[in-house]
PDB file of N, CA and C in Angstrom:
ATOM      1  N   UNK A   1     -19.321   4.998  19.084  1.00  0.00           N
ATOM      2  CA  UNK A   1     -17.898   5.203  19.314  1.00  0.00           C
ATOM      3  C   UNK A   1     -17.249   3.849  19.594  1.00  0.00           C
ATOM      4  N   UNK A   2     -15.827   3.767  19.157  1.00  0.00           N
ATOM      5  CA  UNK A   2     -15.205   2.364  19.165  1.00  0.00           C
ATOM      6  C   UNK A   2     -14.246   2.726  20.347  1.00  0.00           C
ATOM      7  N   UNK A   3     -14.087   2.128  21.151  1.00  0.00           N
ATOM      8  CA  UNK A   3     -12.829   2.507  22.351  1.00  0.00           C
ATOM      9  C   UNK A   3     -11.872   1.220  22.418  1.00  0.00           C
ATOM     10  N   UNK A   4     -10.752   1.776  22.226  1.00  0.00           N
ATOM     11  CA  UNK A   4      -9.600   0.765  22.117  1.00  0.00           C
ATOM     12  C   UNK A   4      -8.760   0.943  23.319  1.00  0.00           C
ATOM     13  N   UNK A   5      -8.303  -0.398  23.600  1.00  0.00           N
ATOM     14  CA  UNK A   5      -7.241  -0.250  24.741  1.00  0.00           C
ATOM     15  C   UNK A   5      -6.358  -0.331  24.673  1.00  0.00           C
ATOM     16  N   UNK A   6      -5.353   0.490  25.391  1.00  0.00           N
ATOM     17  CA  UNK A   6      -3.786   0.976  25.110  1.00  0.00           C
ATOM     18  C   UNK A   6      -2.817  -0.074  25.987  1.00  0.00           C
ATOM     19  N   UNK A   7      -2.031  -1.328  25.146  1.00  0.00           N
ATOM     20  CA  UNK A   7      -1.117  -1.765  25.593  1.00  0.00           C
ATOM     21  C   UNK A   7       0.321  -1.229  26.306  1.00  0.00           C
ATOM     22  N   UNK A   8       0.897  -2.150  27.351  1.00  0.00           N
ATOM     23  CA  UNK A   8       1.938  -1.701  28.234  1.00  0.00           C
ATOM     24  C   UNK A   8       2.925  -0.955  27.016  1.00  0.00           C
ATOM     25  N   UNK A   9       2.842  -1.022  25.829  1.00  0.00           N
ATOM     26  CA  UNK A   9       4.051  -0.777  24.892  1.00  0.00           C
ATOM     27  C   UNK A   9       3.595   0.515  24.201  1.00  0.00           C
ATOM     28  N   UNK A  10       2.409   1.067  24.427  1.00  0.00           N
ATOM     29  CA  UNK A  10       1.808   2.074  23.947  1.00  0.00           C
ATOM     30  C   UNK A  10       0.925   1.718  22.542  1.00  0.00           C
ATOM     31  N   UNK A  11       0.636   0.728  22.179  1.00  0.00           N
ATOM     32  CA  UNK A  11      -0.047   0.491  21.365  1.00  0.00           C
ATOM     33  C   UNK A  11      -1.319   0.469  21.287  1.00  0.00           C
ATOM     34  N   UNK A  12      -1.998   0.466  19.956  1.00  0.00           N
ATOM     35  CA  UNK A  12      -3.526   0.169  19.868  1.00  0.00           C
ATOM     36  C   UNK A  12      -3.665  -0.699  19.172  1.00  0.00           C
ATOM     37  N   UNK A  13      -4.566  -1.612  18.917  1.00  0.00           N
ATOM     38  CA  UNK A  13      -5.425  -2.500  17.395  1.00  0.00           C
ATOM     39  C   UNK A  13      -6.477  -1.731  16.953  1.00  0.00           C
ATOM     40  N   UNK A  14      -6.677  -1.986  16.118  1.00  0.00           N
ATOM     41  CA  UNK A  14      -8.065  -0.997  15.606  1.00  0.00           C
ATOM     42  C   UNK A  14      -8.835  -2.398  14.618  1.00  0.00           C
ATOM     43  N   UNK A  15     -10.525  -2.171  15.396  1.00  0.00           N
ATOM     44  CA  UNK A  15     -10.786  -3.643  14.932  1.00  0.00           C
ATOM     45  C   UNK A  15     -11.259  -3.901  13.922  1.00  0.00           C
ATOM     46  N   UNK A  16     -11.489  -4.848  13.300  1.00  0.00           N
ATOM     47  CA  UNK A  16     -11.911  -5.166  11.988  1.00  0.00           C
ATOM     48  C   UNK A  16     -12.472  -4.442  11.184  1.00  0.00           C
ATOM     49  N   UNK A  17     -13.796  -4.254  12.228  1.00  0.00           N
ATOM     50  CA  UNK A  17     -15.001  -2.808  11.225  1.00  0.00           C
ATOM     51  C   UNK A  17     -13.911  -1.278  10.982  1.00  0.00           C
ATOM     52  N   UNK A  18     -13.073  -1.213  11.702  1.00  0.00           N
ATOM     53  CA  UNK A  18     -12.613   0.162  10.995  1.00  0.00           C
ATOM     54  C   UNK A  18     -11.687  -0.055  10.232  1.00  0.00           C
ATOM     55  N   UNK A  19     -10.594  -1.434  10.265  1.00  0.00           N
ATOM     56  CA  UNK A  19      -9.921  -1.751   9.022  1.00  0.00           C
ATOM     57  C   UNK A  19     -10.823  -1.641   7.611  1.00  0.00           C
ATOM     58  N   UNK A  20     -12.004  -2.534   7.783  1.00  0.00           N
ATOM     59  CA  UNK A  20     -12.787  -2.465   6.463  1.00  0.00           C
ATOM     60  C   UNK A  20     -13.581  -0.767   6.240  1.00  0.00           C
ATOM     61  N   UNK A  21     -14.015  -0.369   7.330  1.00  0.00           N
ATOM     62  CA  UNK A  21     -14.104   0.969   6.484  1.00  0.00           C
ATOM     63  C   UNK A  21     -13.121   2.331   6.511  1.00  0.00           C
ATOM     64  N   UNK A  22     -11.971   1.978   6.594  1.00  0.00           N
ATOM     65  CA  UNK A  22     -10.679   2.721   6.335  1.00  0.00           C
ATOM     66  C   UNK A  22     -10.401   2.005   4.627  1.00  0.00           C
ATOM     67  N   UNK A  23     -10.886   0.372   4.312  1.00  0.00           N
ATOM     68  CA  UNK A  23     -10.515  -0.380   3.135  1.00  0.00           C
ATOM     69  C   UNK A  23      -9.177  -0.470   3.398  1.00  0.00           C
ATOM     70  N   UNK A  24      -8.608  -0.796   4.598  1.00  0.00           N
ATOM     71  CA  UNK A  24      -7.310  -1.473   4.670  1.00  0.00           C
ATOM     72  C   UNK A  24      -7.128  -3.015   5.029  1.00  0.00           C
ATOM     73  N   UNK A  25      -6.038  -3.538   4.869  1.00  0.00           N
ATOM     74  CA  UNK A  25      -5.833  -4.930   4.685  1.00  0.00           C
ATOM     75  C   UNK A  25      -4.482  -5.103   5.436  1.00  0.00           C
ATOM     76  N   UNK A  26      -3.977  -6.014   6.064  1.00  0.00           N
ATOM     77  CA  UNK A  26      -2.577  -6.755   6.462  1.00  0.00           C
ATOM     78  C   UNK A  26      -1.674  -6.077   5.430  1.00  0.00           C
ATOM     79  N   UNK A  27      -0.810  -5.294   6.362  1.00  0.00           N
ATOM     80  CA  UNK A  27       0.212  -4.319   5.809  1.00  0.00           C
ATOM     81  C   UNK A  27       0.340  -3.058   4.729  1.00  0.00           C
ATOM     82  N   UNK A  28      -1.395  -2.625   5.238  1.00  0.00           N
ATOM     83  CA  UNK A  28      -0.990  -1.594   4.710  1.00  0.00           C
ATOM     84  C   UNK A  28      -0.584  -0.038   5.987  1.00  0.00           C
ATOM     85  N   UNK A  29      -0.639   0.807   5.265  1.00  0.00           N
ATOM     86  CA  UNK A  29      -0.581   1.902   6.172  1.00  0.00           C
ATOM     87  C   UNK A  29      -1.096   3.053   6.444  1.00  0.00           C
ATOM     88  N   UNK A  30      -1.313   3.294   7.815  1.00  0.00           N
ATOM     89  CA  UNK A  30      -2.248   4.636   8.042  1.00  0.00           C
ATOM     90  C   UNK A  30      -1.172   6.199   8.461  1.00  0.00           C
ATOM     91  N   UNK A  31      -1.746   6.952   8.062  1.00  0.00           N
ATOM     92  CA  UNK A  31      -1.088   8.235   8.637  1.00  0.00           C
ATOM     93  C   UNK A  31      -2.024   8.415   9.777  1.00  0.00           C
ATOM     94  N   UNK A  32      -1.011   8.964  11.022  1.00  0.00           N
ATOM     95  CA  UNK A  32      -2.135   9.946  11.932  1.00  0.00           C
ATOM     96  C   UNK A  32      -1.166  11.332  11.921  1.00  0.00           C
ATOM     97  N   UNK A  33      -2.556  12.708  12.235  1.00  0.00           N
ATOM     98  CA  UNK A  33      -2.344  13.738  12.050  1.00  0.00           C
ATOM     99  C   UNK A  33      -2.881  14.047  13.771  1.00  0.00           C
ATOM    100  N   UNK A  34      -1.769  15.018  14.335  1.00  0.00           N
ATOM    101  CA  UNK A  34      -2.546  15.653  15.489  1.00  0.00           C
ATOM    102  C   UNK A  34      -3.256  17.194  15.421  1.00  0.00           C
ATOM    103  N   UNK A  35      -4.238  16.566  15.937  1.00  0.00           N
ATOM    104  CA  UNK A  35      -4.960  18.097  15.387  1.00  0.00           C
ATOM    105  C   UNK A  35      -4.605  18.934  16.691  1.00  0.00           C
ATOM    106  N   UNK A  36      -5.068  20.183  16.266  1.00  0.00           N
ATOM    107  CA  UNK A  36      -4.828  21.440  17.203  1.00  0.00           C
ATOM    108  C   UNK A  36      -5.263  21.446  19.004  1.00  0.00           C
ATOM    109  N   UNK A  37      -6.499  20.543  19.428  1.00  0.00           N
ATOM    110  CA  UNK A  37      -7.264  20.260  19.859  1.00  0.00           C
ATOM    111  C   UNK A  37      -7.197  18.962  20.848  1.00  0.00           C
ATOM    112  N   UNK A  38      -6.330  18.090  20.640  1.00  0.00           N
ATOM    113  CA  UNK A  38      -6.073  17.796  21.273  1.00  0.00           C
ATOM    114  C   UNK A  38      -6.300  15.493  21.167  1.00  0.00           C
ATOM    115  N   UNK A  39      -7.288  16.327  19.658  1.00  0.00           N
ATOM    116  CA  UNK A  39      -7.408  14.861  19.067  1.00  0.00           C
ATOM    117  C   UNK A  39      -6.224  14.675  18.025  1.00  0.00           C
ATOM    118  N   UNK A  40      -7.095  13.222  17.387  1.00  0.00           N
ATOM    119  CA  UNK A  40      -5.964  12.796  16.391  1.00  0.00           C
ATOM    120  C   UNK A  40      -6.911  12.528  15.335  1.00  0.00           C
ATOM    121  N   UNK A  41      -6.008  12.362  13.701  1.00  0.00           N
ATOM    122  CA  UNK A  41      -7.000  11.815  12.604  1.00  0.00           C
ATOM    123  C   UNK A  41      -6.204  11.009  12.356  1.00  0.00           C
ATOM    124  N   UNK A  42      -7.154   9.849  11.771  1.00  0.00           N
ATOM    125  CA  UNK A  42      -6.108   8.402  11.365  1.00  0.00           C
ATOM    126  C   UNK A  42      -7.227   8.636   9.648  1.00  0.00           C
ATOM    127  N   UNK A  43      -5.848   8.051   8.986  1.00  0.00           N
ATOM    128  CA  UNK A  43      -6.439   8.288   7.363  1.00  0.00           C
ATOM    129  C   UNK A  43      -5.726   7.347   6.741  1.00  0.00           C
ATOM    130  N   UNK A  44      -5.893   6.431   6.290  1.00  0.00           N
ATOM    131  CA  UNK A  44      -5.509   5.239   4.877  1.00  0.00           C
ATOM    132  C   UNK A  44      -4.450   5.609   4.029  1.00  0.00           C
ATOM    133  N   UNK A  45      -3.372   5.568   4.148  1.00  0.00           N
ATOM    134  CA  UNK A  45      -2.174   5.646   2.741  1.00  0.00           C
ATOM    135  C   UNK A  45      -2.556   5.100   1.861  1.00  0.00           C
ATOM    136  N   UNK A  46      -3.218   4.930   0.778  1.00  0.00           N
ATOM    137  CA  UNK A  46      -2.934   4.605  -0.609  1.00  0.00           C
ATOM    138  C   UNK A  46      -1.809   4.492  -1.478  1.00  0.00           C
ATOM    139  N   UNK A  47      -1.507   3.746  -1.951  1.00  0.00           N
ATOM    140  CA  UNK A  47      -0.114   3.583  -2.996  1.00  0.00           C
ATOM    141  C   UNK A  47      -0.655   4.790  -4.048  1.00  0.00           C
ATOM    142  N   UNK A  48       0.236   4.884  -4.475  1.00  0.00           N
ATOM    143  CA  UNK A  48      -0.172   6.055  -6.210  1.00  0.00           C
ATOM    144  C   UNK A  48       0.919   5.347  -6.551  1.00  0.00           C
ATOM    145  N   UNK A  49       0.647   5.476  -8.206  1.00  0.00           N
ATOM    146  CA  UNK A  49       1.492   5.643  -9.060  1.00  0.00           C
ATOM    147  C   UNK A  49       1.612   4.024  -9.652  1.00  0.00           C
ATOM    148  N   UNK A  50       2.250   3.838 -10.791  1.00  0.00           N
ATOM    149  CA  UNK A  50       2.197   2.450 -11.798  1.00  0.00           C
ATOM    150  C   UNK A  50       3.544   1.683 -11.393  1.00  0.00           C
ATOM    151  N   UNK A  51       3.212   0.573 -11.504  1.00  0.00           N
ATOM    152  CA  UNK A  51       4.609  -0.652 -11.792  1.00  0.00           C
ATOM    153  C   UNK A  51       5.733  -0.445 -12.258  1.00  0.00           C
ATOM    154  N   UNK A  52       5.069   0.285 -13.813  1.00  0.00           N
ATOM    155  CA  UNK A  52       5.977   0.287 -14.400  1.00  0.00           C
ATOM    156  C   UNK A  52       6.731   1.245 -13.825  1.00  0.00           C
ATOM    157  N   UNK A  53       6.586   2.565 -12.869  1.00  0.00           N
ATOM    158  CA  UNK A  53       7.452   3.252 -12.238  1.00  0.00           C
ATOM    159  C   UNK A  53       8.678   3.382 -11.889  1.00  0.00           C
ATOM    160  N   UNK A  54       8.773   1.700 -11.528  1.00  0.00           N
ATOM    161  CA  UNK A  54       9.508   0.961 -10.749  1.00  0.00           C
ATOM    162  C   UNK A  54      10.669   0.482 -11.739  1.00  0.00           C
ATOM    163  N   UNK A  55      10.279   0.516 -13.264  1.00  0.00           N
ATOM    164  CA  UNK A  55      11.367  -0.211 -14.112  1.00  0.00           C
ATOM    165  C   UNK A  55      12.322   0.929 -14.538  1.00  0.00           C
ATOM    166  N   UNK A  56      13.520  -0.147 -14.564  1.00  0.00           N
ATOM    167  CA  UNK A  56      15.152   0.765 -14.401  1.00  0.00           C
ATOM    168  C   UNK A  56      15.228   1.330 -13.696  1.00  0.00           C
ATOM    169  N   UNK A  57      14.945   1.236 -12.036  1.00  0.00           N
ATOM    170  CA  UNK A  57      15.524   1.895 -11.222  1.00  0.00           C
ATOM    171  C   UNK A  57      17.117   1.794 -10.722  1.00  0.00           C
ATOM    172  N   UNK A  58      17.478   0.428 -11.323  1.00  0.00           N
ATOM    173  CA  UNK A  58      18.429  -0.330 -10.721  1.00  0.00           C
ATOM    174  C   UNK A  58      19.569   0.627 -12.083  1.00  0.00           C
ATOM    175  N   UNK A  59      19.197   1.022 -13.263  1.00  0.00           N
ATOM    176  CA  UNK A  59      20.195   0.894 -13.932  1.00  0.00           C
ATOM    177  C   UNK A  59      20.996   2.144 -14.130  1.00  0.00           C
ATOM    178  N   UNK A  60      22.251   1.145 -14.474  1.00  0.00           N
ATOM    179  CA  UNK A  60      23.392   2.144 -14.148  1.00  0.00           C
ATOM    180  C   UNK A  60      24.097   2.359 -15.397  1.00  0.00           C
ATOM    181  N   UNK A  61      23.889   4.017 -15.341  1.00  0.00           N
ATOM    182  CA  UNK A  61      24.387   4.633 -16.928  1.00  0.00           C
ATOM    183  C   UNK A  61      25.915   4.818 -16.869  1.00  0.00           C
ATOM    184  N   UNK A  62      25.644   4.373 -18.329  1.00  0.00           N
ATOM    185  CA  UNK A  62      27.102   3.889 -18.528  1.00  0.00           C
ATOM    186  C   UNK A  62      27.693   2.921 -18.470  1.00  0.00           C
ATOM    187  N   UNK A  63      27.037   1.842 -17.944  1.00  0.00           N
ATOM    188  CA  UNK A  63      27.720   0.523 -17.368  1.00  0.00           C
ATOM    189  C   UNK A  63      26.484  -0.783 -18.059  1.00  0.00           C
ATOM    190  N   UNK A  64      27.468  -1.924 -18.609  1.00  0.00           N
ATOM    191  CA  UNK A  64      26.839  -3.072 -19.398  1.00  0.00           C
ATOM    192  C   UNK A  64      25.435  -3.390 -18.291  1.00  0.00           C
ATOM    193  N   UNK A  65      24.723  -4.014 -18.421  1.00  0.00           N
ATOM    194  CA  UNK A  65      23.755  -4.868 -17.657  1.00  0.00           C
ATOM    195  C   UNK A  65      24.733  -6.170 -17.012  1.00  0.00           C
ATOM    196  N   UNK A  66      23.790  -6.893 -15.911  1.00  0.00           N
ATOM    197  CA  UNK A  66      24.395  -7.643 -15.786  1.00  0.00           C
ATOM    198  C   UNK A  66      23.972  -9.163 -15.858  1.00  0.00           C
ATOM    199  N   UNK A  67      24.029 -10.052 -16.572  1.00  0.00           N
ATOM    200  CA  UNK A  67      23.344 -11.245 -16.389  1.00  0.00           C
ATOM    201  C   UNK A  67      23.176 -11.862 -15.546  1.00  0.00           C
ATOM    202  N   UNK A  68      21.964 -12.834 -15.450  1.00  0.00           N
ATOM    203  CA  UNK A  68      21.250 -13.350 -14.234  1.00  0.00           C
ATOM    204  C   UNK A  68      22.736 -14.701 -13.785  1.00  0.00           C
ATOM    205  N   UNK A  69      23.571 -14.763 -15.289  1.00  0.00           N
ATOM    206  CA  UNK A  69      24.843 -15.882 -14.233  1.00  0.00           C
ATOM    207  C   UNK A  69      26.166 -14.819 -13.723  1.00  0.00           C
ATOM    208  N   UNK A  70      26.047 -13.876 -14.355  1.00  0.00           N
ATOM    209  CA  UNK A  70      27.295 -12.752 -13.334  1.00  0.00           C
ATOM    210  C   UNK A  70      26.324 -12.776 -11.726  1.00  0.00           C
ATOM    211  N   UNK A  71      25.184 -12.407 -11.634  1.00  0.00           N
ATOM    212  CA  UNK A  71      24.595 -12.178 -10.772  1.00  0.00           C
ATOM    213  C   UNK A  71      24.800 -13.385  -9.827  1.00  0.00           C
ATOM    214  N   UNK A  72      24.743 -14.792 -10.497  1.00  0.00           N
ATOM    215  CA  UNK A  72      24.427 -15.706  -9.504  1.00  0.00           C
ATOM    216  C   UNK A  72      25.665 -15.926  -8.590  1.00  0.00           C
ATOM    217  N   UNK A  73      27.073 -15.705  -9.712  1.00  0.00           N
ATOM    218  CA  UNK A  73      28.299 -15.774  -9.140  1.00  0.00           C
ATOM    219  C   UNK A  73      28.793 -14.808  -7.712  1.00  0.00           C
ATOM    220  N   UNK A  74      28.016 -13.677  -8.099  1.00  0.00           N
ATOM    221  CA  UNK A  74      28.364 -12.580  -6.988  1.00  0.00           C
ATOM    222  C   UNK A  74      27.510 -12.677  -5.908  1.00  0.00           C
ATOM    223  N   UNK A  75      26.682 -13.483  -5.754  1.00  0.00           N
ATOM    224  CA  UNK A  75      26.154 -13.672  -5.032  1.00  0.00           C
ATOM    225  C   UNK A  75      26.116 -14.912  -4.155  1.00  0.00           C
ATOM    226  N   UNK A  76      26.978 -16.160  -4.985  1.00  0.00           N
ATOM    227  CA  UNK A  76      28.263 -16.969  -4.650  1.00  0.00           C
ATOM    228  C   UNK A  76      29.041 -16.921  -3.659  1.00  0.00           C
ATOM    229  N   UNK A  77      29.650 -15.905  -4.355  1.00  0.00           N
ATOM    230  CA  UNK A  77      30.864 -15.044  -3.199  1.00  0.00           C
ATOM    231  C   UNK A  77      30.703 -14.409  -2.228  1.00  0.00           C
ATOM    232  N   UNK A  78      29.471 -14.022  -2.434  1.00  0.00           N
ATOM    233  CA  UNK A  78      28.667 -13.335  -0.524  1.00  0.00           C
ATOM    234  C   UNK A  78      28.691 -14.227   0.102  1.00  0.00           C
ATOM    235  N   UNK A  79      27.969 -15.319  -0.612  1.00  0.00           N
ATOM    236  CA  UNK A  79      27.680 -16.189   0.765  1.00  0.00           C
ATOM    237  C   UNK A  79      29.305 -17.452   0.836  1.00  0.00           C
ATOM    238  N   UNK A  80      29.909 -17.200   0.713  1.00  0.00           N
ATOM    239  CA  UNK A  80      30.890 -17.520   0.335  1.00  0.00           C
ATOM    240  C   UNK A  80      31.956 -17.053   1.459  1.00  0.00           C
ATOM    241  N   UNK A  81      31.720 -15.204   1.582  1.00  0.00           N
ATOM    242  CA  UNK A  81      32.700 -14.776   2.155  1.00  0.00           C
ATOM    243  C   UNK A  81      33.691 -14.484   1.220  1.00  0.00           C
ATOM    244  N   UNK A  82      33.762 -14.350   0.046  1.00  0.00           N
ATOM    245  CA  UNK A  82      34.912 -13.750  -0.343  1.00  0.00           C
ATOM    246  C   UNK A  82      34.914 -12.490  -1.534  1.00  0.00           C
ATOM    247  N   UNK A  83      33.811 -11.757  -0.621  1.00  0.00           N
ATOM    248  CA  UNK A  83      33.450  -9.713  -1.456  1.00  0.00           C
ATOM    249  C   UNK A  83      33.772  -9.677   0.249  1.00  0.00           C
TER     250      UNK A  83
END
Protein backbone atom coordinates (compact mmCIF):
# COMPACT_ATOMS: atom_id res chain seq x y z
CA UNK A 1 0.00 0.00 0.00
CA UNK A 2 1.22 3.60 -0.95
CA UNK A 3 0.04 6.25 1.76
CA UNK A 4 0.04 9.79 0.77
CA UNK A 5 -0.13 12.84 2.80
CA UNK A 6 -2.83 15.34 2.70
CA UNK A 7 -1.67 19.00 2.38
CA UNK A 8 -3.12 22.17 4.44
CA UNK A 9 -5.00 22.86 0.91
CA UNK A 10 -6.47 19.42 0.71
CA UNK A 11 -4.26 18.00 -1.67
CA UNK A 12 -2.36 14.83 -2.57
CA UNK A 13 0.84 13.90 -4.97
CA UNK A 14 0.72 10.56 -6.08
CA UNK A 15 4.33 9.28 -6.57
CA UNK A 16 6.14 8.39 -9.43
CA UNK A 17 5.51 4.48 -9.36
CA UNK A 18 1.76 5.13 -9.65
CA UNK A 19 2.13 7.92 -12.28
CA UNK A 20 4.06 5.24 -14.36
CA UNK A 21 1.66 2.53 -13.70
CA UNK A 22 -1.51 4.65 -14.24
CA UNK A 23 1.07 5.54 -17.77
CA UNK A 24 0.55 9.13 -16.95
CA UNK A 25 2.90 12.00 -17.60
CA UNK A 26 3.00 16.02 -16.65
CA UNK A 27 -0.48 17.17 -17.49
CA UNK A 28 -2.33 14.65 -18.03
CA UNK A 29 -5.57 13.71 -16.26
CA UNK A 30 -7.15 11.41 -13.82
CA UNK A 31 -10.86 10.88 -13.02
CA UNK A 32 -11.80 9.88 -9.41
CA UNK A 33 -15.03 7.99 -8.82
CA UNK A 34 -16.55 7.65 -5.19
CA UNK A 35 -17.56 4.43 -4.58
CA UNK A 36 -20.53 3.39 -2.44
CA UNK A 37 -18.28 2.38 0.45
CA UNK A 38 -16.64 4.84 1.33
CA UNK A 39 -13.48 4.57 -0.94
CA UNK A 40 -12.40 6.20 -4.05
CA UNK A 41 -11.13 4.97 -7.69
CA UNK A 42 -8.57 7.04 -9.46
CA UNK A 43 -8.40 5.97 -13.32
CA UNK A 44 -6.21 7.65 -16.27
CA UNK A 45 -8.19 9.89 -18.90
CA UNK A 46 -6.99 9.01 -22.16
CA UNK A 47 -7.47 11.42 -25.11
CA UNK A 48 -9.69 9.56 -27.95
CA UNK A 49 -10.18 10.58 -31.08
CA UNK A 50 -7.76 12.08 -34.25
CA UNK A 51 -6.17 15.59 -35.03
CA UNK A 52 -7.70 15.79 -37.71
CA UNK A 53 -10.96 16.16 -35.51
CA UNK A 54 -9.89 19.30 -34.68
CA UNK A 55 -9.81 20.74 -38.43
CA UNK A 56 -12.46 23.50 -39.26
CA UNK A 57 -13.57 23.96 -36.09
CA UNK A 58 -12.97 27.60 -36.37
CA UNK A 59 -14.95 27.89 -39.67
CA UNK A 60 -17.57 30.03 -40.29
CA UNK A 61 -20.30 29.16 -42.89
CA UNK A 62 -20.96 31.51 -45.02
CA UNK A 63 -18.26 33.83 -44.39
CA UNK A 64 -14.72 34.30 -46.64
CA UNK A 65 -11.65 32.82 -44.61
CA UNK A 66 -9.46 35.04 -43.22
CA UNK A 67 -5.81 35.66 -44.05
CA UNK A 68 -2.92 35.27 -41.83
CA UNK A 69 -2.39 39.54 -42.75
CA UNK A 70 -6.29 40.41 -41.93
CA UNK A 71 -5.46 38.35 -38.89
CA UNK A 72 -2.24 40.09 -38.04
CA UNK A 73 -4.01 43.54 -38.37
CA UNK A 74 -6.81 42.58 -35.90
CA UNK A 75 -4.76 41.59 -33.73
CA UNK A 76 -2.84 45.00 -34.11
CA UNK A 77 -5.74 46.67 -32.92
CA UNK A 78 -6.15 44.55 -29.72
CA UNK A 79 -3.14 45.28 -28.63
CA UNK A 80 -3.50 48.57 -29.76
CA UNK A 81 -6.73 49.25 -27.98
CA UNK A 82 -8.73 50.17 -30.69
CA UNK A 83 -11.62 46.82 -31.04
Amino acid sequence: MNALTITTKGQITLKKDLLKHLGLQPGDRVAVDKLPDGRIEIHAIKPTGKISDVFGIFKREGRKPISIEEMNEIIGKGWAGEL
